[in-house]
Protein backbone atom coordinates (compact mmCIF):
# COMPACT_ATOMS: atom_id res chain seq x y z
CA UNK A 1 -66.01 -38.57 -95.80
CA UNK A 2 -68.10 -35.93 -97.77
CA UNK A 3 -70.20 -33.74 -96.78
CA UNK A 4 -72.11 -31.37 -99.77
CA UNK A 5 -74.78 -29.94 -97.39
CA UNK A 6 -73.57 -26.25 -95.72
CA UNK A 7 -74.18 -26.80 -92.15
CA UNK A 8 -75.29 -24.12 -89.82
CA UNK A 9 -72.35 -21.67 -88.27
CA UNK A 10 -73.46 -20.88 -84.44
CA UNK A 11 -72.07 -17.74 -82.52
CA UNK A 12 -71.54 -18.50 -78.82
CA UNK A 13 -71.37 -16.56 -76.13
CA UNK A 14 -68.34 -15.98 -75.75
CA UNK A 15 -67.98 -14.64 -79.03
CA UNK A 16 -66.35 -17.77 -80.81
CA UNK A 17 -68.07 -19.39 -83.60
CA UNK A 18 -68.88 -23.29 -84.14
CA UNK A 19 -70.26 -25.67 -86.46
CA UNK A 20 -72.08 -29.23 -85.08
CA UNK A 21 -71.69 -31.91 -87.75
CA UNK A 22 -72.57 -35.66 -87.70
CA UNK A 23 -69.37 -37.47 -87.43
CA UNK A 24 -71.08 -40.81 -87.45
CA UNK A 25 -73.26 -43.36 -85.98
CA UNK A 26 -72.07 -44.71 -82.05
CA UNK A 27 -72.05 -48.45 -81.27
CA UNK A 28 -75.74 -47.49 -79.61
CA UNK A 29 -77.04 -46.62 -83.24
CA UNK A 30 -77.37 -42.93 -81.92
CA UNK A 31 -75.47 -40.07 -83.98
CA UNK A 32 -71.73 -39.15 -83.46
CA UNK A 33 -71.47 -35.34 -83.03
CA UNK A 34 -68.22 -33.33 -83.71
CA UNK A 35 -67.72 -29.57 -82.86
CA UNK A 36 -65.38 -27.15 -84.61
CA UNK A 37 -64.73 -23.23 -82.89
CA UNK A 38 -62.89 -21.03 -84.36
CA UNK A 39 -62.77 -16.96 -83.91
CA UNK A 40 -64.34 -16.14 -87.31
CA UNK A 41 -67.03 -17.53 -89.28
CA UNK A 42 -64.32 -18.15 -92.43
CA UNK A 43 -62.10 -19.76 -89.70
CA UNK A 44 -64.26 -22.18 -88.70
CA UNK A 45 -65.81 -22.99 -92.29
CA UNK A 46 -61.99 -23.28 -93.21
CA UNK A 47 -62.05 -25.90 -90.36
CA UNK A 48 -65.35 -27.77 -91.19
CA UNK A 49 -64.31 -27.82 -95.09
CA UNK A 50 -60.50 -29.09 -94.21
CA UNK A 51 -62.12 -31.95 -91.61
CA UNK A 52 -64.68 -33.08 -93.93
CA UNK A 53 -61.99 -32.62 -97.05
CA UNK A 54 -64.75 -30.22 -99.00
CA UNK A 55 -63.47 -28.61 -101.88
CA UNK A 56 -63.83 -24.97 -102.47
CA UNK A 57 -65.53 -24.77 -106.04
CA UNK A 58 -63.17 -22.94 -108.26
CA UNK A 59 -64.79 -21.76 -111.22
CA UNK A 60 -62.44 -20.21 -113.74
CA UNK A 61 -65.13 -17.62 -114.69
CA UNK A 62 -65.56 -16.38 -111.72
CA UNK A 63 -62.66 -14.92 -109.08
CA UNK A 64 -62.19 -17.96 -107.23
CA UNK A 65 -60.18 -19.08 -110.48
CA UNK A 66 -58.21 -16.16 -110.49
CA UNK A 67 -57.33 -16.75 -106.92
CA UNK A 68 -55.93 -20.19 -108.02
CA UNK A 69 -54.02 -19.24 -110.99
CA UNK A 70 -52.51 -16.48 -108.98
CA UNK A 71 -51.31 -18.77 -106.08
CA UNK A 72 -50.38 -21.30 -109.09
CA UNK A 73 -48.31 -18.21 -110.20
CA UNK A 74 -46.26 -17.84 -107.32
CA UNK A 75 -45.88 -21.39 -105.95
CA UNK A 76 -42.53 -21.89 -107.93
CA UNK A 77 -40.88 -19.07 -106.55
CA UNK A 78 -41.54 -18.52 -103.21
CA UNK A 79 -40.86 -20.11 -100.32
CA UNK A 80 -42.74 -22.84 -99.21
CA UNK A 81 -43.37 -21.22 -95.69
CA UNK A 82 -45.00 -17.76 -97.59
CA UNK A 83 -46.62 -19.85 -99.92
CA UNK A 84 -48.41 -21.56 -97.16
CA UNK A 85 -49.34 -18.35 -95.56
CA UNK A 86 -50.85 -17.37 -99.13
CA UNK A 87 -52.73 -20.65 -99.73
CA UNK A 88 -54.43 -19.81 -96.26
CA UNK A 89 -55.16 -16.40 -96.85
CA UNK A 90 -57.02 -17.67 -99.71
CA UNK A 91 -59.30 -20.10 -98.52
CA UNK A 92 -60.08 -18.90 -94.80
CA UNK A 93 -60.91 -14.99 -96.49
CA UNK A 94 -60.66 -14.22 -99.99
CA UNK A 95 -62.17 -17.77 -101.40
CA UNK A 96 -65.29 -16.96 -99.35
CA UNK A 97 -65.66 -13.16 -99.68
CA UNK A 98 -64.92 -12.87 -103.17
CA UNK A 99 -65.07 -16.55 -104.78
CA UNK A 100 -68.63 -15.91 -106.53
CA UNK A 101 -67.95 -12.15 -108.03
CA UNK A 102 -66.31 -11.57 -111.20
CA UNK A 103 -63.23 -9.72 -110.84
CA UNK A 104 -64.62 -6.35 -112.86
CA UNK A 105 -67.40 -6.74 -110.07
CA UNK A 106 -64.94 -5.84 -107.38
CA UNK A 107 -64.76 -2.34 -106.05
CA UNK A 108 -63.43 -0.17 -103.38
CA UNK A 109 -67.01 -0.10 -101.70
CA UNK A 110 -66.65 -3.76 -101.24
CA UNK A 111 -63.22 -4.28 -100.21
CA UNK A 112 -64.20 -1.43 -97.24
CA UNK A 113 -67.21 -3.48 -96.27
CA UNK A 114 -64.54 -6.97 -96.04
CA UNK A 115 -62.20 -5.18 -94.04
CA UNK A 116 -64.29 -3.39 -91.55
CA UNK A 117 -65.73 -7.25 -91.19
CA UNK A 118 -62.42 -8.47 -90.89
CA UNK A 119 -61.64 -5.89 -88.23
CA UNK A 120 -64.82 -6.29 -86.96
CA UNK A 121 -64.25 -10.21 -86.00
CA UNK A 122 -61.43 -9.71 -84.04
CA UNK A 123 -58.48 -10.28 -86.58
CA UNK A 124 -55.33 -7.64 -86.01
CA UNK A 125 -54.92 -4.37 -88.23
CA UNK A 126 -51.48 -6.34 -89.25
CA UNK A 127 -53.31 -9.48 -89.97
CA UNK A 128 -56.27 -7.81 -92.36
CA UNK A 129 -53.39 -5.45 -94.00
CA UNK A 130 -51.54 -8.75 -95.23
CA UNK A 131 -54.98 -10.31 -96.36
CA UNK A 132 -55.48 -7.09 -98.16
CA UNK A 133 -51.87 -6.65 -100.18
CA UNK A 134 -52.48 -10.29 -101.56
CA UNK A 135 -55.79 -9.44 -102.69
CA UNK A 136 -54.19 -6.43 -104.02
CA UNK A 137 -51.56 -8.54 -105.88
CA UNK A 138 -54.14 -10.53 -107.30
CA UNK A 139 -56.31 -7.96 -108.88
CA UNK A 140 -53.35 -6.64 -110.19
CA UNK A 141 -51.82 -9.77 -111.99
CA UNK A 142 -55.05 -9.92 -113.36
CA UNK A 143 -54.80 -5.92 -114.78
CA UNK A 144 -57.33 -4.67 -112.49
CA UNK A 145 -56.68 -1.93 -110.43
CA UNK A 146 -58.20 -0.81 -107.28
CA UNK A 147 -57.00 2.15 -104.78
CA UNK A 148 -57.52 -0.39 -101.21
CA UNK A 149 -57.39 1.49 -97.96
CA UNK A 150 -55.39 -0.18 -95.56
CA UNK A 151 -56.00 -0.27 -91.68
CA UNK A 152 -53.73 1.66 -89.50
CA UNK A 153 -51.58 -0.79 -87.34
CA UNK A 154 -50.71 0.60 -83.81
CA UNK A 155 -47.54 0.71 -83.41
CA UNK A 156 -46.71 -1.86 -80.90
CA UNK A 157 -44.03 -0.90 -77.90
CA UNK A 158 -40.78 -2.49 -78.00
CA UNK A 159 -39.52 -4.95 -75.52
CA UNK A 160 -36.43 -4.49 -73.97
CA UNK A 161 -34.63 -5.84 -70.85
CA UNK A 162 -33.46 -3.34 -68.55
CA UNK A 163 -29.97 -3.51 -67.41
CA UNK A 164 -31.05 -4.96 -63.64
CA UNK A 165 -33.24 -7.40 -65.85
CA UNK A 166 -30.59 -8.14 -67.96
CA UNK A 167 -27.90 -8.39 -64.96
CA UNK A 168 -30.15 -11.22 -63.24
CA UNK A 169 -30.88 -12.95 -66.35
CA UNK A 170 -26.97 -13.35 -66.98
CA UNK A 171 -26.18 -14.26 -63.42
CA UNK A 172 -28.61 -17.28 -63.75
CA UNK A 173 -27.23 -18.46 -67.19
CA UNK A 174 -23.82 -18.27 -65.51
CA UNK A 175 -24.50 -21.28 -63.30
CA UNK A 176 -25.45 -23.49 -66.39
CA UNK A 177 -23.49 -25.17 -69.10
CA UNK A 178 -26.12 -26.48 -70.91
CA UNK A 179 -26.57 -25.23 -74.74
CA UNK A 180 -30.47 -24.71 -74.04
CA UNK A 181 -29.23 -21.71 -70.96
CA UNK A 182 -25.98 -21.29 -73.67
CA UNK A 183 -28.94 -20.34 -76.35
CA UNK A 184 -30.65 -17.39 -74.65
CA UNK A 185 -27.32 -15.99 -74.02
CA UNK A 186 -25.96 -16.39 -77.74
CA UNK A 187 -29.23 -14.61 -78.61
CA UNK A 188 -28.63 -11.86 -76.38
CA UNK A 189 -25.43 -11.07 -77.80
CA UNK A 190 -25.42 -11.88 -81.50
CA UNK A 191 -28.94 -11.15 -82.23
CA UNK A 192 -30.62 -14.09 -83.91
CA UNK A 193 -34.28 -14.84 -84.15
CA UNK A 194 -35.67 -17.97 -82.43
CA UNK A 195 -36.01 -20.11 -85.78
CA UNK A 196 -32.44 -19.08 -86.26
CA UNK A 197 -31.32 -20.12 -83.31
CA UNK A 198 -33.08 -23.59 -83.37
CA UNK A 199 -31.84 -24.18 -86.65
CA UNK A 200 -27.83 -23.53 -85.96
CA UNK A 201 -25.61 -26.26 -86.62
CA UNK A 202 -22.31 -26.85 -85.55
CA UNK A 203 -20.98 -26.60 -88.92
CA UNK A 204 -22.48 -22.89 -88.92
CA UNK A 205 -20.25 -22.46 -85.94
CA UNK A 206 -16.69 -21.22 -86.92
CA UNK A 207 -14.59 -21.05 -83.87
CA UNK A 208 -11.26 -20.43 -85.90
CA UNK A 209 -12.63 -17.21 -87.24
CA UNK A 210 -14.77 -16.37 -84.49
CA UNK A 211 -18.03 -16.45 -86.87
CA UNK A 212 -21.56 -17.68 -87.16
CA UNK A 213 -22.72 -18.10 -90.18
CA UNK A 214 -26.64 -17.95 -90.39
CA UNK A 215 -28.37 -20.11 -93.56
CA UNK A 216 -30.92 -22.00 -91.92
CA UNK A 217 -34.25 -21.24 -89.70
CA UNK A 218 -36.45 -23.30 -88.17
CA UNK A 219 -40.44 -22.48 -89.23
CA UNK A 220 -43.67 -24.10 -88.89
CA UNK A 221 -45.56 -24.26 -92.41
CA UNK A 222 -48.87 -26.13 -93.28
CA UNK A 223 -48.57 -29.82 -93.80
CA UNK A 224 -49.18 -30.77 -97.00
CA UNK A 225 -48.15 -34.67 -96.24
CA UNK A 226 -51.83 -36.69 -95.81
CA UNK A 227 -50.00 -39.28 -94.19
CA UNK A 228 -49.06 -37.18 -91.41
CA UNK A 229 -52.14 -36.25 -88.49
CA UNK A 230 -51.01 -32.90 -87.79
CA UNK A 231 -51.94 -30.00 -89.87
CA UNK A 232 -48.73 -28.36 -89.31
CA UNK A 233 -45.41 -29.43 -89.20
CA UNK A 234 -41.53 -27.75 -88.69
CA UNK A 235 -39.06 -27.39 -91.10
CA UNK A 236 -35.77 -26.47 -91.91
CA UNK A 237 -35.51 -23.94 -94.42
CA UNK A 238 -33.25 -21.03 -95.60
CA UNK A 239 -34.29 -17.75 -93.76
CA UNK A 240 -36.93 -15.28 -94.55
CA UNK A 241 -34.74 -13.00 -96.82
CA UNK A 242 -31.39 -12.95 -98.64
CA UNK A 243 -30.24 -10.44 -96.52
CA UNK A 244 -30.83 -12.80 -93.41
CA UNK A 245 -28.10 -14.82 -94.80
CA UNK A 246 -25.45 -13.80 -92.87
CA UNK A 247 -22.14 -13.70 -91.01
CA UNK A 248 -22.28 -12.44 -87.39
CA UNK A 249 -18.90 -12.10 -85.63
CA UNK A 250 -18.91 -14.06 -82.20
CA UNK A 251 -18.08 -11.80 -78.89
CA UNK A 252 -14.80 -12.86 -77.59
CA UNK A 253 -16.06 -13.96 -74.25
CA UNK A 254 -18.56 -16.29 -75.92
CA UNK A 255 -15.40 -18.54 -77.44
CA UNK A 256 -14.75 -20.37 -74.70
CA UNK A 257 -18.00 -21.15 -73.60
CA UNK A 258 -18.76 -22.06 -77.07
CA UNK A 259 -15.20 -24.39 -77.37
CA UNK A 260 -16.64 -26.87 -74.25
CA UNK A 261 -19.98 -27.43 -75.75
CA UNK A 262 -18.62 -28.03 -79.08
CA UNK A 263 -20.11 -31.66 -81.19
CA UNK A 264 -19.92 -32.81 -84.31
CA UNK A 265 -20.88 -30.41 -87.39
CA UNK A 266 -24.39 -32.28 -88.37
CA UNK A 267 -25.10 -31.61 -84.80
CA UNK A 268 -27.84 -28.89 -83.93
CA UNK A 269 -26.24 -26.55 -81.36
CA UNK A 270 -29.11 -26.78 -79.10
CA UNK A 271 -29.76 -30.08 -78.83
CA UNK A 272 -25.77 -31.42 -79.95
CA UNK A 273 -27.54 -34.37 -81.75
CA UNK A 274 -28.94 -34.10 -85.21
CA UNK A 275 -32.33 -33.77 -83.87
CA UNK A 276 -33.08 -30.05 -83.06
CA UNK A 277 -35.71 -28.47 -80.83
CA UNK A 278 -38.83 -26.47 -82.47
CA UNK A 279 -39.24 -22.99 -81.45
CA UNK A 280 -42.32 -23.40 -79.48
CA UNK A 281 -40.34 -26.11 -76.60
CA UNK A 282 -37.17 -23.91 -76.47
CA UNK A 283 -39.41 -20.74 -76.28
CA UNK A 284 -41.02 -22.73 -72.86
CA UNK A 285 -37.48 -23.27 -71.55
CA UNK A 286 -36.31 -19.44 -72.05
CA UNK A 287 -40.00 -18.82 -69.91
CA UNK A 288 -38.83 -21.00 -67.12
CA UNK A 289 -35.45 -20.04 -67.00
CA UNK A 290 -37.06 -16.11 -66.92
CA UNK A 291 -39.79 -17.30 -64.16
CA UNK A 292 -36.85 -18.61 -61.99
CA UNK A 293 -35.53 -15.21 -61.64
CA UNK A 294 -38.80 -13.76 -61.31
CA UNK A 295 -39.35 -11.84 -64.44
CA UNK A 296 -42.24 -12.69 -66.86
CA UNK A 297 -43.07 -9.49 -68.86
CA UNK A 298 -40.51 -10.03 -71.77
CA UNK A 299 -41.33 -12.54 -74.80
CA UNK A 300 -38.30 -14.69 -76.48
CA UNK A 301 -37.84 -11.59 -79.04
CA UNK A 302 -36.96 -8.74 -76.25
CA UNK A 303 -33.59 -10.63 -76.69
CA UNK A 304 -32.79 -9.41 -79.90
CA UNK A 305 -34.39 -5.60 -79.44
CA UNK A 306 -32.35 -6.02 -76.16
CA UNK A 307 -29.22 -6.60 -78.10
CA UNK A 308 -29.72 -4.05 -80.42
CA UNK A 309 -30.70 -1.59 -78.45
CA UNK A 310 -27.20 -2.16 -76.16
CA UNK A 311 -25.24 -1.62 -79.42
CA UNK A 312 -26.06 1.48 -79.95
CA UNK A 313 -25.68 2.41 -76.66
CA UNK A 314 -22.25 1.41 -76.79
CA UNK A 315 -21.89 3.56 -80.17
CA UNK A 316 -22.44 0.97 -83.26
CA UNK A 317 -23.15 2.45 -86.23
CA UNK A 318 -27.10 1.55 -87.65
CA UNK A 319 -25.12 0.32 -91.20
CA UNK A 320 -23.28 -2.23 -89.71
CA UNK A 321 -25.97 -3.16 -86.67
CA UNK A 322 -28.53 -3.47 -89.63
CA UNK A 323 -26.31 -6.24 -91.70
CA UNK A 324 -25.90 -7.95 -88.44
CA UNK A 325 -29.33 -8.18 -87.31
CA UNK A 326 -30.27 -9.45 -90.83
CA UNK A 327 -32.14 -6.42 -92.05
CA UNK A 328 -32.52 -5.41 -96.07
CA UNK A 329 -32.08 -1.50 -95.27
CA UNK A 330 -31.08 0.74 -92.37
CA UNK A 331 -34.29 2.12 -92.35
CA UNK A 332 -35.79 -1.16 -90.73
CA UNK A 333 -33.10 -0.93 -88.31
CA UNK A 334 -33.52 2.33 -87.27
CA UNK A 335 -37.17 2.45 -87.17
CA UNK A 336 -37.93 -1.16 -85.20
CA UNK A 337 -34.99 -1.73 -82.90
CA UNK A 338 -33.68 1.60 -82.17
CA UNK A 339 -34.72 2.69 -78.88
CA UNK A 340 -32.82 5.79 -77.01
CA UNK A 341 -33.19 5.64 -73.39
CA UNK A 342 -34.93 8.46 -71.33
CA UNK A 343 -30.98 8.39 -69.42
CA UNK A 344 -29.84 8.68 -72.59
CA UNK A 345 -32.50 12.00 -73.57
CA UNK A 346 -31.35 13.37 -70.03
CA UNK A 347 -27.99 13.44 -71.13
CA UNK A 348 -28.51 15.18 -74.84
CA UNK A 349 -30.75 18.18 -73.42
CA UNK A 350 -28.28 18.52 -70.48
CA UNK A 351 -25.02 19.03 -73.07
CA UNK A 352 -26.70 21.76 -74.26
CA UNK A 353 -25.05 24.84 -73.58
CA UNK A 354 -27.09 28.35 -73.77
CA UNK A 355 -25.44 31.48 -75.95
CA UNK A 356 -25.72 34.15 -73.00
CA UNK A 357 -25.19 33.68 -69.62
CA UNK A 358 -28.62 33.17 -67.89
CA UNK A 359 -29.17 33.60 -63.87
């Protein structure tokens, strides 16, 4: 169905936008109404558009066409999962903020009135920075060059178990031997990211040596299949950077545990059948495994600051905790999952030992 005619966006009260479209005639002869919402006015045009199937014009003259060629650009060599983060960037923000300038028309004025808009709508200051680097990128392939002011993103505080938490969370994964309460504890003490996790084989799995090797992560990209309903689907892909590829060495008292679940290699360890479980259902399991003990501040991820943070508390070098964790520099390492303790502060300024002998 087609739809040329731009229909109305309405703001309601509670601060979400929507768009009322004819769907349709009902068996009474009266007219079917649908109703998209969305949090933005692009959001919910992306929505209408997408429902209706409604192009975007792209006019080569114009920016829009130098949005396409740029995301034409990059399609081979990405991966599909960024590339799908691109293509949406594109036609829920830039498409309809800048599809009718020319590029030369583009300034810094501009770009400051989009992002205080963006900002201004509700989206995060990490959310609008990513918009703005690929609109960035794009000037730039196309040899224009603009200074863009990025939005400060708050630093956001670090989850991490504390050692009671941590105690009682062990104690109840003690009395299981299922892989899904096996999971959260391999997480806790290797390190791995959720997709990572859902996406381990057994064949990744070397008992021998003691080593998993990580190649695979589980991630949920736009669905590109019109035979398929949903808009998104999960796949299995390699991981989000070279230096995620990776072997992590296995803690002895994991080898045993490991050695009774153990299934055939096109098994997924989580599941031990070839059909694995997407991040969103195991994440639901870790939460009710976490609300059983009565402890419901920490998300899925506190498991791997948690991890890092108790390496180097037991005195791992940042180097070798970095190439664990997946990271491409130290830096990232230090900076993200790094956390001393206030014990641990307590104990520096106390070793300090004054020069003269004060009373």
């Amino acid at each position: 169905m087609e739809n040329k005619k731009q229909e109305k966006i309405y703001l309601r009260k509670d601060g979400r936008y929507f768009i009322k479209y004819k769907k349709g005639i009902k068996e009474d002869g009266k007219t079917d109404y649908g109703f998209i919402y969305a949090k933005t006015e692009e959001e919910v045009l992306r929505k209408y558009r997408e429902i209706l199937k409604i192009e975007i014009p792209i006019d080569k003259t114009l920016f829009s066409g130098d949005i396409y060629n740029w995301l034409r650009s990059v399609k081979i060599s990405c991966k599909k999962s960024s590339y799908s983060n691109y293509e949406y960037m594109a036609y829920a923000h830039l498409i309809p903020a800048f599809g009718k300038y020319k590029r030369k028309q583009i300034n810094k004025n501009i770009v400051n009135e989009f992002t205080e808009k963006l900002l201004s709508q509700g989206l995060a200051p990490k959310t609008v920075k990513d918009i703005l680097i690929m609109l960035q990128q794009i000037l730039k392939y196309h040899n224009v060059d603009i200074s863009i002011s990025m939005p400060k993103i708050p630093k956001k505080e670090i989850q991490i178990l504390t050692k009671e938490h941590q105690l009682l969370l062990e104690q109840k994964l003690s009395c299981s031997t299922t892989e899904e309460s096996m999971g959260i504890l391999l997480c806790l003490y290797t390190g791995l990211r959720i997709g990572e996790l859902c996406g381990l084989k057994w064949e990744h799995i070397d008992l021998e040596n003691n080593v998993i090797r990580v190649e695979k992560t589980l991630i949920r990209v736009k669905n590109d299949n019109k035979n398929i309903k949903n808009k998104t689907i999960v796949i299995l892909d390699e991981p989000k950077s070279i230096s995620s590829i990776r072997n992590i060495p296995i803690p002895n008292f994991l080898i045993s545990k490991l050695e009774k679940l153990k299934k055939g290699e096109l098994c997924f360890f989580l599941t031990g059948t070839e059909d694995f479980i997407e991040p969103r259902s195991y994440t639901n399991h870790y939460k009710s495994i976490m609300k059983s003990i009565n402890i419901n501040e920490y998300n899925f991820h506190a498991l791997r600051h948690t991890f890092a943070t108790r390496c180097i508390e037991s005195g791992c070098d940042p180097k070798t905790l970095s190439e664990i964790l997946g990271h491409s520099n130290v830096k990232i390492t230090l900076d993200r999952y790094v956390h001393p303790s206030f014990d641990n502060k307590v104990r520096l300024m106390n070793s300090l030992n004054p020069m003269c002998n004060f009373r």
